[in-house]
PDB file of N, CA and C in Angstrom:
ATOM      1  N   UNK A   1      59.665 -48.901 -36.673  1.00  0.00           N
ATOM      2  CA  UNK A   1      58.874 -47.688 -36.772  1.00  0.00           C
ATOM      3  C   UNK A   1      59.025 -47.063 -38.153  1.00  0.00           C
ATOM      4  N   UNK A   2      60.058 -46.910 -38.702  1.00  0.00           N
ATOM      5  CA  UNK A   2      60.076 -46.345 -39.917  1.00  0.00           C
ATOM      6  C   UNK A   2      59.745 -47.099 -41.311  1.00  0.00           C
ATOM      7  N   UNK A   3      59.751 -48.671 -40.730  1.00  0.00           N
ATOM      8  CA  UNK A   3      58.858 -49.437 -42.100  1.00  0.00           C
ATOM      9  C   UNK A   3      57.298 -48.842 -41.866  1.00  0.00           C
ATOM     10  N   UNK A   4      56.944 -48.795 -40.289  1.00  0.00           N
ATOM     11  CA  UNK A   4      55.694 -48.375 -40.409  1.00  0.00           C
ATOM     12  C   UNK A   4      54.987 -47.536 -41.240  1.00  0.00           C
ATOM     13  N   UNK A   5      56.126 -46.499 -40.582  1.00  0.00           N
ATOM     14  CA  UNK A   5      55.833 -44.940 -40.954  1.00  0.00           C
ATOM     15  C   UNK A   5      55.895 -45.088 -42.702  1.00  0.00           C
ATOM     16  N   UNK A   6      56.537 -45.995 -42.996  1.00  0.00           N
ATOM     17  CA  UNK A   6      57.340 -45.622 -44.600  1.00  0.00           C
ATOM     18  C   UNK A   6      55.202 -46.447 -44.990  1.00  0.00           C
ATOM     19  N   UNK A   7      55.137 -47.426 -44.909  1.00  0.00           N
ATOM     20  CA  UNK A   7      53.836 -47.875 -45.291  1.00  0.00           C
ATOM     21  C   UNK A   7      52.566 -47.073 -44.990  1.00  0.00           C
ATOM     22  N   UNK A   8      52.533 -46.512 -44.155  1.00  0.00           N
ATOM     23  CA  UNK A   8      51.367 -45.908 -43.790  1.00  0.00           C
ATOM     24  C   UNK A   8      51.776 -44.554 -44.563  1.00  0.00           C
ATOM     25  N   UNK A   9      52.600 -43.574 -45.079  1.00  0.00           N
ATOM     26  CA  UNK A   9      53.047 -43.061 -45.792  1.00  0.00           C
ATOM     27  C   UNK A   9      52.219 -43.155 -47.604  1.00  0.00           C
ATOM     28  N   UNK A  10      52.341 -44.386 -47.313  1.00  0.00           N
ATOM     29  CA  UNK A  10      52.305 -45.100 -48.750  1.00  0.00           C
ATOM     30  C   UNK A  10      50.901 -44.809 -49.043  1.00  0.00           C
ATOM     31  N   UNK A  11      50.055 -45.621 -47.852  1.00  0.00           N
ATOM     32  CA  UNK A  11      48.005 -45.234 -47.816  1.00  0.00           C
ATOM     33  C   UNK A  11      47.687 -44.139 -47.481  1.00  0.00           C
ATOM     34  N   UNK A  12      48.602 -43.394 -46.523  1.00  0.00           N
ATOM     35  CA  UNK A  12      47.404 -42.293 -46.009  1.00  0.00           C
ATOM     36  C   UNK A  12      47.779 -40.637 -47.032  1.00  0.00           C
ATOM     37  N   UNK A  13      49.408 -40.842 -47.199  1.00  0.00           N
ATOM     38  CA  UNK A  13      49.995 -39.656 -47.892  1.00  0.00           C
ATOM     39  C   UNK A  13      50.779 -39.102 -46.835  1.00  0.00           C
ATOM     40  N   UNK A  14      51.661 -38.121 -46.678  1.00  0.00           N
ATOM     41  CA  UNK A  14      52.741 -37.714 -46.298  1.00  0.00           C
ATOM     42  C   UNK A  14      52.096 -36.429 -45.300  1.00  0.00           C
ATOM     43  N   UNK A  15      50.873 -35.750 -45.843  1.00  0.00           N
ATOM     44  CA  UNK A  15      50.359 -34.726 -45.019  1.00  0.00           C
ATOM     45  C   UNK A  15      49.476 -35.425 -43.692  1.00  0.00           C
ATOM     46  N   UNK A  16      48.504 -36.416 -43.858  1.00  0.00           N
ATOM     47  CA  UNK A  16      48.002 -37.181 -42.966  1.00  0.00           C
ATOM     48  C   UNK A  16      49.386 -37.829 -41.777  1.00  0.00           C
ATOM     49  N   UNK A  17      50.585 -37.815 -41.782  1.00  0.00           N
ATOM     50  CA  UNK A  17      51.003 -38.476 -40.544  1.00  0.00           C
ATOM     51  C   UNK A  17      52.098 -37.221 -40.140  1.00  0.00           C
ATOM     52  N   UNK A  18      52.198 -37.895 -38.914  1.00  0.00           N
ATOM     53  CA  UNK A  18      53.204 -37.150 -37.993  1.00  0.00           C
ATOM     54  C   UNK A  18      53.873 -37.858 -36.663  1.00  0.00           C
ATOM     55  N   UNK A  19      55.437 -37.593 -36.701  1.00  0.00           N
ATOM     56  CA  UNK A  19      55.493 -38.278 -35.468  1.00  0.00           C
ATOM     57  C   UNK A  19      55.913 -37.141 -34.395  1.00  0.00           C
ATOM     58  N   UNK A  20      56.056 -37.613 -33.468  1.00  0.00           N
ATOM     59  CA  UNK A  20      55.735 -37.211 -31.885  1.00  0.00           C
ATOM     60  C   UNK A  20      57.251 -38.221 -31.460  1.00  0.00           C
ATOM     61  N   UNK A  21      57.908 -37.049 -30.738  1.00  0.00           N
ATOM     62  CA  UNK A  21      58.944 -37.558 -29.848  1.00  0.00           C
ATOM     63  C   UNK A  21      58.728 -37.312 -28.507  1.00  0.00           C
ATOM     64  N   UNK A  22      59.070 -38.030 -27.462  1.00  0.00           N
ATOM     65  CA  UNK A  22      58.990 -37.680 -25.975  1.00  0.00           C
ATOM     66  C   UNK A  22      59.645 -38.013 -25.277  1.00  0.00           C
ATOM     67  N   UNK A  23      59.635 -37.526 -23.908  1.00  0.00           N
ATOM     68  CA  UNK A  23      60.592 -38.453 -22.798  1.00  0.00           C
ATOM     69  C   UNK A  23      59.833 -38.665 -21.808  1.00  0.00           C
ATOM     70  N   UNK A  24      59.374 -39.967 -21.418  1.00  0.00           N
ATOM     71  CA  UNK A  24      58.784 -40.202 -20.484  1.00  0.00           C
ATOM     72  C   UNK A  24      59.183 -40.760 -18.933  1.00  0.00           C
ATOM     73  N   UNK A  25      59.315 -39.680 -18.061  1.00  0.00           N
ATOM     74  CA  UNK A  25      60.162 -40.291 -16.578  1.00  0.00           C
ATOM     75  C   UNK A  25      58.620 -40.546 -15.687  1.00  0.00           C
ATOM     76  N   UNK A  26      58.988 -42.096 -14.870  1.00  0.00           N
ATOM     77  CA  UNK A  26      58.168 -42.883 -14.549  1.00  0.00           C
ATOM     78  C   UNK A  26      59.019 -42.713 -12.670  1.00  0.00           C
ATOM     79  N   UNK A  27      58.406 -42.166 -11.653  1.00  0.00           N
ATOM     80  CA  UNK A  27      58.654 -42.370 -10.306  1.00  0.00           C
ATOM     81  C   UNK A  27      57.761 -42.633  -9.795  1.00  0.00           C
ATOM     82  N   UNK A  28      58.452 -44.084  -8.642  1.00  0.00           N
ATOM     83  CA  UNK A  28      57.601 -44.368  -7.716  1.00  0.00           C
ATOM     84  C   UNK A  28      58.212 -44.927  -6.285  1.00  0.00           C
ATOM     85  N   UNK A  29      57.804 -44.727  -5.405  1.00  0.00           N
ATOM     86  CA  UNK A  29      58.324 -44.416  -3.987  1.00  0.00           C
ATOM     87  C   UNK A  29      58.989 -45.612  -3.745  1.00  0.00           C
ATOM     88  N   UNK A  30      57.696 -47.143  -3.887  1.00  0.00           N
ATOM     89  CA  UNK A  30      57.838 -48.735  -3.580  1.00  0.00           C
ATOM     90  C   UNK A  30      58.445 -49.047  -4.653  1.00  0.00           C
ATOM     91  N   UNK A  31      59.486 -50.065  -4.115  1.00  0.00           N
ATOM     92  CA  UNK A  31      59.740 -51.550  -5.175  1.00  0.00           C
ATOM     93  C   UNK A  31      58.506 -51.813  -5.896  1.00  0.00           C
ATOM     94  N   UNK A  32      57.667 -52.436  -5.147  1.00  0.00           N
ATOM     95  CA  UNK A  32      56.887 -52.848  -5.327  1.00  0.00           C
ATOM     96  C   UNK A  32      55.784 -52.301  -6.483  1.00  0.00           C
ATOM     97  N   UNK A  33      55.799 -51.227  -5.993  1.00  0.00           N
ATOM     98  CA  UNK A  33      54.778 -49.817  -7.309  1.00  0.00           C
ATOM     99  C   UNK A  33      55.737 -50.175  -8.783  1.00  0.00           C
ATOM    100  N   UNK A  34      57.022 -49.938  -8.812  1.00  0.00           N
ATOM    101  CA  UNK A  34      57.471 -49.713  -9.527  1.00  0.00           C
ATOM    102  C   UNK A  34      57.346 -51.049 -10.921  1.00  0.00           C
ATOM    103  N   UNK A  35      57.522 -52.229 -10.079  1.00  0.00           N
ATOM    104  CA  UNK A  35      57.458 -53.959 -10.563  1.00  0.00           C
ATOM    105  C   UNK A  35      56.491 -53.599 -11.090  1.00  0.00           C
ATOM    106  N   UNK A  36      54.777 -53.045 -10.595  1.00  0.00           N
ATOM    107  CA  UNK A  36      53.633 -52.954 -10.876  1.00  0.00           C
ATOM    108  C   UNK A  36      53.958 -52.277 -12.232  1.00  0.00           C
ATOM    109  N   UNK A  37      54.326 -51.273 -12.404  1.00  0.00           N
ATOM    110  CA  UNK A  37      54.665 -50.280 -13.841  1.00  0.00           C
ATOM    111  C   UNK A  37      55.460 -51.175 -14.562  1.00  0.00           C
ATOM    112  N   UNK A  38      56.212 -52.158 -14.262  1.00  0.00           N
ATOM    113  CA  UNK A  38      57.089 -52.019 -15.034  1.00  0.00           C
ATOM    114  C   UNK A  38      56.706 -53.399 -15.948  1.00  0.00           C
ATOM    115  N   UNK A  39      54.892 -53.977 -15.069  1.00  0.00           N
ATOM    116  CA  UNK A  39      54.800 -55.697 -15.994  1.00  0.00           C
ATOM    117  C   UNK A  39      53.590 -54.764 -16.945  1.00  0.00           C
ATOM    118  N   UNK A  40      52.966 -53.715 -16.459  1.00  0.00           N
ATOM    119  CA  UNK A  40      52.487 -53.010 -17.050  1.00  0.00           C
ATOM    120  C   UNK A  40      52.742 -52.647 -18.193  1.00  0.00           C
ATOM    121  N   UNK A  41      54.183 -52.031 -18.543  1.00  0.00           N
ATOM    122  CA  UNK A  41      54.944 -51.984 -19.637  1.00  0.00           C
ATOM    123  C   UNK A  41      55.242 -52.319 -20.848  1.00  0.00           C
ATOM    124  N   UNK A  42      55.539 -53.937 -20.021  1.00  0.00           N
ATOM    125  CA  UNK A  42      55.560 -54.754 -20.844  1.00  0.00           C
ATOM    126  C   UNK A  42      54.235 -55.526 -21.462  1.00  0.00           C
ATOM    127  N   UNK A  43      53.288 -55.009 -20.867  1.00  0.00           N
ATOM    128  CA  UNK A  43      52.165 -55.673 -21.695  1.00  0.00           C
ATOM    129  C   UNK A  43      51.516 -57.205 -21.584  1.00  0.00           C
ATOM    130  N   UNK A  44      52.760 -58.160 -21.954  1.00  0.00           N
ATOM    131  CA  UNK A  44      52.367 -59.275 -21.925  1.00  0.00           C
ATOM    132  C   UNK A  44      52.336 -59.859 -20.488  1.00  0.00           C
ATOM    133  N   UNK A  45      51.428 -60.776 -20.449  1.00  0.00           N
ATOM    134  CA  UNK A  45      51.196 -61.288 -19.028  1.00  0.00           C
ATOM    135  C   UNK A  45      52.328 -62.274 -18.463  1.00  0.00           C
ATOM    136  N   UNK A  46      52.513 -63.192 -19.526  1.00  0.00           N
ATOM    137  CA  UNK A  46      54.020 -64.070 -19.240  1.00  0.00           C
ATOM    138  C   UNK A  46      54.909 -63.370 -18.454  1.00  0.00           C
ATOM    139  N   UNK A  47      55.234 -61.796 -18.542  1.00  0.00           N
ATOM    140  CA  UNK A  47      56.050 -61.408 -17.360  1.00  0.00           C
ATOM    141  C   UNK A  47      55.932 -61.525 -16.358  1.00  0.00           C
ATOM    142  N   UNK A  48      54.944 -61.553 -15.615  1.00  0.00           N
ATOM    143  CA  UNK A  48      54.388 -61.884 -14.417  1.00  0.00           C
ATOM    144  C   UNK A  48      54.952 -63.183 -13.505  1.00  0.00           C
ATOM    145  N   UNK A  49      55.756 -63.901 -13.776  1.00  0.00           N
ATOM    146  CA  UNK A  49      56.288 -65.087 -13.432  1.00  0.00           C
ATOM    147  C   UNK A  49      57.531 -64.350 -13.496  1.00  0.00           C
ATOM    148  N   UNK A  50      58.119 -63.677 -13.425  1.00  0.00           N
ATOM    149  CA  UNK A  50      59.670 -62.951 -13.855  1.00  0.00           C
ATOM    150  C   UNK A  50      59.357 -62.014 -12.851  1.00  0.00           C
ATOM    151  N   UNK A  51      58.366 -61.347 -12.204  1.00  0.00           N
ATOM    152  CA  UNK A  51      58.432 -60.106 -11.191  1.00  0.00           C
ATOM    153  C   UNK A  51      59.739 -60.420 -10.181  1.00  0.00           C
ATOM    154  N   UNK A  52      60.239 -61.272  -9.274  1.00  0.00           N
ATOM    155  CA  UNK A  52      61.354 -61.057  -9.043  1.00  0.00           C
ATOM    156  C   UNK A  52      62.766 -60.553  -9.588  1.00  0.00           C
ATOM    157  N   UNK A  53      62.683 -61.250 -10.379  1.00  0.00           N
ATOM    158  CA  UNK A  53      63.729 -60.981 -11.500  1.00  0.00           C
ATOM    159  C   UNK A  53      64.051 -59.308 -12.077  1.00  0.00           C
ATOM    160  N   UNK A  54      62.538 -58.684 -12.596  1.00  0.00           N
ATOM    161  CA  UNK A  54      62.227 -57.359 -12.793  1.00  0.00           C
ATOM    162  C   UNK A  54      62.504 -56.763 -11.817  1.00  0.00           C
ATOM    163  N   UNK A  55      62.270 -57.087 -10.205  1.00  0.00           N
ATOM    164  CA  UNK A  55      62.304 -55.932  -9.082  1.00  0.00           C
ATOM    165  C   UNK A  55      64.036 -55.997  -8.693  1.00  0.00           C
ATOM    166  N   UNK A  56      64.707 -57.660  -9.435  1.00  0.00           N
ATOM    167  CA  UNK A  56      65.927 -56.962  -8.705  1.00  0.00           C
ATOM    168  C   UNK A  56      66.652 -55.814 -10.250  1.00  0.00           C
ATOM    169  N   UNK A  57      66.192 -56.039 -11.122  1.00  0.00           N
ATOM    170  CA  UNK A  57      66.569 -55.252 -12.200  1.00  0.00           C
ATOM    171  C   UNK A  57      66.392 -53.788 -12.032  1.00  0.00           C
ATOM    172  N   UNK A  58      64.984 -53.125 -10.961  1.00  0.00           N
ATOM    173  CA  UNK A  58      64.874 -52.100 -10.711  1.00  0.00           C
ATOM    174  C   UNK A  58      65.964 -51.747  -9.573  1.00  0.00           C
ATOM    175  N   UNK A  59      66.032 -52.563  -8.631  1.00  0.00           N
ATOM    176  CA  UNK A  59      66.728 -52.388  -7.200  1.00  0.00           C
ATOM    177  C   UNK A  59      68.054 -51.846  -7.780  1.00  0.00           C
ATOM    178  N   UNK A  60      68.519 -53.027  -9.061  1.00  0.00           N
ATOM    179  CA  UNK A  60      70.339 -52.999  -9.357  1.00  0.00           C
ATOM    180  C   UNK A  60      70.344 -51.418 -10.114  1.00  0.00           C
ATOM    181  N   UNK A  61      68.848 -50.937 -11.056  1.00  0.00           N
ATOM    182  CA  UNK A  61      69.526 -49.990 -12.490  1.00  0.00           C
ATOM    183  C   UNK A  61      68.778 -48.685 -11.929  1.00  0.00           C
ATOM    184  N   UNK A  62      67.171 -48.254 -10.846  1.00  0.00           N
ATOM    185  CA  UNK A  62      66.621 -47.477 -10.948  1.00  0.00           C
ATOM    186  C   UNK A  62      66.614 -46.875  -9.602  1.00  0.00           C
ATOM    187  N   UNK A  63      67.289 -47.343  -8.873  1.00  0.00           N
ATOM    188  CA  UNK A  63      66.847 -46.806  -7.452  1.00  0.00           C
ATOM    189  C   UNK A  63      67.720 -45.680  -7.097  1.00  0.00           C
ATOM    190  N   UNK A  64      66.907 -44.383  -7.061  1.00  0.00           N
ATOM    191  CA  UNK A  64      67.152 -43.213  -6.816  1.00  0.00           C
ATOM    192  C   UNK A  64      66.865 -42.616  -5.116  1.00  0.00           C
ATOM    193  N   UNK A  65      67.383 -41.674  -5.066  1.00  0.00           N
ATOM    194  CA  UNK A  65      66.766 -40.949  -3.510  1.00  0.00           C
ATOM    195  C   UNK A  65      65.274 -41.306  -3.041  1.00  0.00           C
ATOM    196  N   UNK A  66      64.512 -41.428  -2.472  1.00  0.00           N
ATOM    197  CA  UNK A  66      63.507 -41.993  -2.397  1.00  0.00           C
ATOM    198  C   UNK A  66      62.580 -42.491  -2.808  1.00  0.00           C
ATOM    199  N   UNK A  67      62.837 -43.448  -3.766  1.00  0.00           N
ATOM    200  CA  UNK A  67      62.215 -44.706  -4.474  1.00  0.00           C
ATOM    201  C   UNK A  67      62.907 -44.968  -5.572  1.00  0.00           C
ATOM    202  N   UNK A  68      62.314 -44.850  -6.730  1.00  0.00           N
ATOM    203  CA  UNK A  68      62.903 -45.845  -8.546  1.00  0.00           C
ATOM    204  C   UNK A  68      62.548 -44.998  -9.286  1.00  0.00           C
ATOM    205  N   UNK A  69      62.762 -44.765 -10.107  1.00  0.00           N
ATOM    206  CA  UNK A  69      62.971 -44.068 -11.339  1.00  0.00           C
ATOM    207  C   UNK A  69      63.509 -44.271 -12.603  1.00  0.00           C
ATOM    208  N   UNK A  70      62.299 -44.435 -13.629  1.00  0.00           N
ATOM    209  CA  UNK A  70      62.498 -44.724 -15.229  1.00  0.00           C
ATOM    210  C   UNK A  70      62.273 -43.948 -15.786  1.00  0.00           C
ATOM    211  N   UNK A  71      62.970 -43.695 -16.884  1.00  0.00           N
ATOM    212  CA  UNK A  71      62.899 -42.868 -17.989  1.00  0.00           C
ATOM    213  C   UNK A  71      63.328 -43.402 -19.027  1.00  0.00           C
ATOM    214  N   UNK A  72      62.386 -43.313 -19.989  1.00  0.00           N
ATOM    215  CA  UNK A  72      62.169 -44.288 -21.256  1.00  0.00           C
ATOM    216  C   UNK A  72      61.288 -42.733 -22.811  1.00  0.00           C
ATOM    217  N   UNK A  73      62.395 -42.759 -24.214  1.00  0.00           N
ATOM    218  CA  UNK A  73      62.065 -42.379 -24.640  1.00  0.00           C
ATOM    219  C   UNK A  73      61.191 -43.122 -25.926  1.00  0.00           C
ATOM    220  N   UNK A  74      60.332 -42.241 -25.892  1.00  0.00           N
ATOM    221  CA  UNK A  74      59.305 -42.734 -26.930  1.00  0.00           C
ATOM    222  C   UNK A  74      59.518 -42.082 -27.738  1.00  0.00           C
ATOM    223  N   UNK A  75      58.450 -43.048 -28.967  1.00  0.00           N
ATOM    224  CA  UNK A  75      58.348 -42.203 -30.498  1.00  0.00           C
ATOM    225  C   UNK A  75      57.040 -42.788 -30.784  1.00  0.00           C
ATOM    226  N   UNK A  76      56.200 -41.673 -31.433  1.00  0.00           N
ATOM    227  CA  UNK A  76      54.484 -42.038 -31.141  1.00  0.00           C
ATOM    228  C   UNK A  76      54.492 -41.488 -32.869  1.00  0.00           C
ATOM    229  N   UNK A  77      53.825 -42.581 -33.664  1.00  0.00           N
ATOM    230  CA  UNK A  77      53.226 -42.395 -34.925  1.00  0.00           C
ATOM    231  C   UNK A  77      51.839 -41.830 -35.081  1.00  0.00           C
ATOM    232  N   UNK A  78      51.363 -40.617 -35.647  1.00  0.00           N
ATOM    233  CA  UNK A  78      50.030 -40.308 -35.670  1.00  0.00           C
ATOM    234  C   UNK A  78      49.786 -40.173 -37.186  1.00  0.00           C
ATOM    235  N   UNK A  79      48.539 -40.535 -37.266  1.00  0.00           N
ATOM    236  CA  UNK A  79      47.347 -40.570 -37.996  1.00  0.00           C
ATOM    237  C   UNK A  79      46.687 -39.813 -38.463  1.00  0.00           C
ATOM    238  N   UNK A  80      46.410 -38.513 -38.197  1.00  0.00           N
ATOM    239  CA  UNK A  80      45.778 -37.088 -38.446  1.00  0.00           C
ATOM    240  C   UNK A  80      44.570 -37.870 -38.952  1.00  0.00           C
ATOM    241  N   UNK A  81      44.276 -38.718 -40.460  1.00  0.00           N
ATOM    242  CA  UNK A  81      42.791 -38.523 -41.359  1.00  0.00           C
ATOM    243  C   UNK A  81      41.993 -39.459 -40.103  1.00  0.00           C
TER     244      UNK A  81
END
Protein backbone atom coordinates (compact mmCIF):
# COMPACT_ATOMS: atom_id res chain seq x y z
CA UNK A 1 0.00 0.00 0.00
CA UNK A 2 2.49 2.56 0.63
CA UNK A 3 4.56 1.84 -2.69
CA UNK A 4 1.14 2.50 -4.03
CA UNK A 5 0.33 5.39 -2.27
CA UNK A 6 4.12 6.63 -2.65
CA UNK A 7 3.49 6.28 -6.81
CA UNK A 8 0.26 7.55 -7.19
CA UNK A 9 1.62 10.44 -5.01
CA UNK A 10 4.14 10.85 -7.65
CA UNK A 11 1.07 11.36 -10.77
CA UNK A 12 -1.70 12.68 -9.07
CA UNK A 13 0.17 15.09 -6.26
CA UNK A 14 -0.18 14.87 -2.56
CA UNK A 15 -3.58 17.03 -2.40
CA UNK A 16 -5.51 14.59 -4.87
CA UNK A 17 -5.11 11.36 -2.44
CA UNK A 18 -6.24 10.25 0.82
CA UNK A 19 -6.38 7.28 2.83
CA UNK A 20 -9.28 5.90 4.76
CA UNK A 21 -8.84 3.55 7.74
CA UNK A 22 -11.61 1.15 8.97
CA UNK A 23 -12.76 -1.75 10.85
CA UNK A 24 -14.83 -3.96 9.26
CA UNK A 25 -16.89 -6.72 11.56
CA UNK A 26 -18.54 -9.35 9.29
CA UNK A 27 -21.58 -11.61 11.33
CA UNK A 28 -23.34 -14.37 10.28
CA UNK A 29 -25.65 -16.81 12.04
CA UNK A 30 -24.62 -20.20 9.49
CA UNK A 31 -21.32 -21.90 8.94
CA UNK A 32 -22.33 -22.02 5.97
CA UNK A 33 -23.20 -17.97 5.30
CA UNK A 34 -20.08 -17.31 6.73
CA UNK A 35 -17.74 -19.91 4.11
CA UNK A 36 -20.05 -17.93 1.57
CA UNK A 37 -18.28 -14.42 2.83
CA UNK A 38 -15.39 -15.69 3.40
CA UNK A 39 -14.60 -17.29 -0.66
CA UNK A 40 -16.13 -14.00 -1.37
CA UNK A 41 -13.22 -12.35 0.24
CA UNK A 42 -10.95 -13.90 -1.15
CA UNK A 43 -11.90 -13.17 -4.57
CA UNK A 44 -10.28 -15.82 -6.41
CA UNK A 45 -12.32 -18.75 -7.46
CA UNK A 46 -9.53 -21.50 -6.81
CA UNK A 47 -10.76 -21.15 -3.19
CA UNK A 48 -13.68 -22.80 -3.78
CA UNK A 49 -12.14 -26.33 -3.69
CA UNK A 50 -10.72 -25.38 -0.05
CA UNK A 51 -14.44 -24.46 1.38
CA UNK A 52 -14.01 -27.25 3.85
CA UNK A 53 -10.89 -26.38 4.93
CA UNK A 54 -12.14 -22.46 5.28
CA UNK A 55 -15.36 -23.60 7.32
CA UNK A 56 -13.20 -25.59 9.71
CA UNK A 57 -10.91 -22.40 9.98
CA UNK A 58 -14.14 -20.43 10.84
CA UNK A 59 -15.57 -23.23 13.27
CA UNK A 60 -11.71 -23.40 15.05
CA UNK A 61 -10.99 -19.04 15.01
CA UNK A 62 -14.70 -17.26 14.59
CA UNK A 63 -17.40 -18.89 16.27
CA UNK A 64 -19.03 -16.62 18.64
CA UNK A 65 -22.53 -16.76 20.63
CA UNK A 66 -24.80 -17.33 17.90
CA UNK A 67 -22.99 -17.80 14.76
CA UNK A 68 -19.18 -16.44 13.35
CA UNK A 69 -17.75 -13.45 13.44
CA UNK A 70 -14.91 -11.51 11.45
CA UNK A 71 -13.34 -8.58 11.86
CA UNK A 72 -10.82 -7.52 9.46
CA UNK A 73 -9.10 -4.04 9.29
CA UNK A 74 -8.85 -2.20 6.20
CA UNK A 75 -6.96 0.58 4.58
CA UNK A 76 -8.73 2.14 1.44
CA UNK A 77 -6.53 4.45 -0.96
CA UNK A 78 -8.56 7.34 -2.58
CA UNK A 79 -8.27 9.25 -5.57
CA UNK A 80 -10.12 12.58 -5.08
CA UNK A 81 -9.13 14.03 -9.13
Amino acid sequence: MIELWRDLTGIYGYQALEVRYFVNEIFADALEDMVSIGLFLLIDRRFESLADRIARYFEENHKVAGGYSLRQDEIMLVIKK
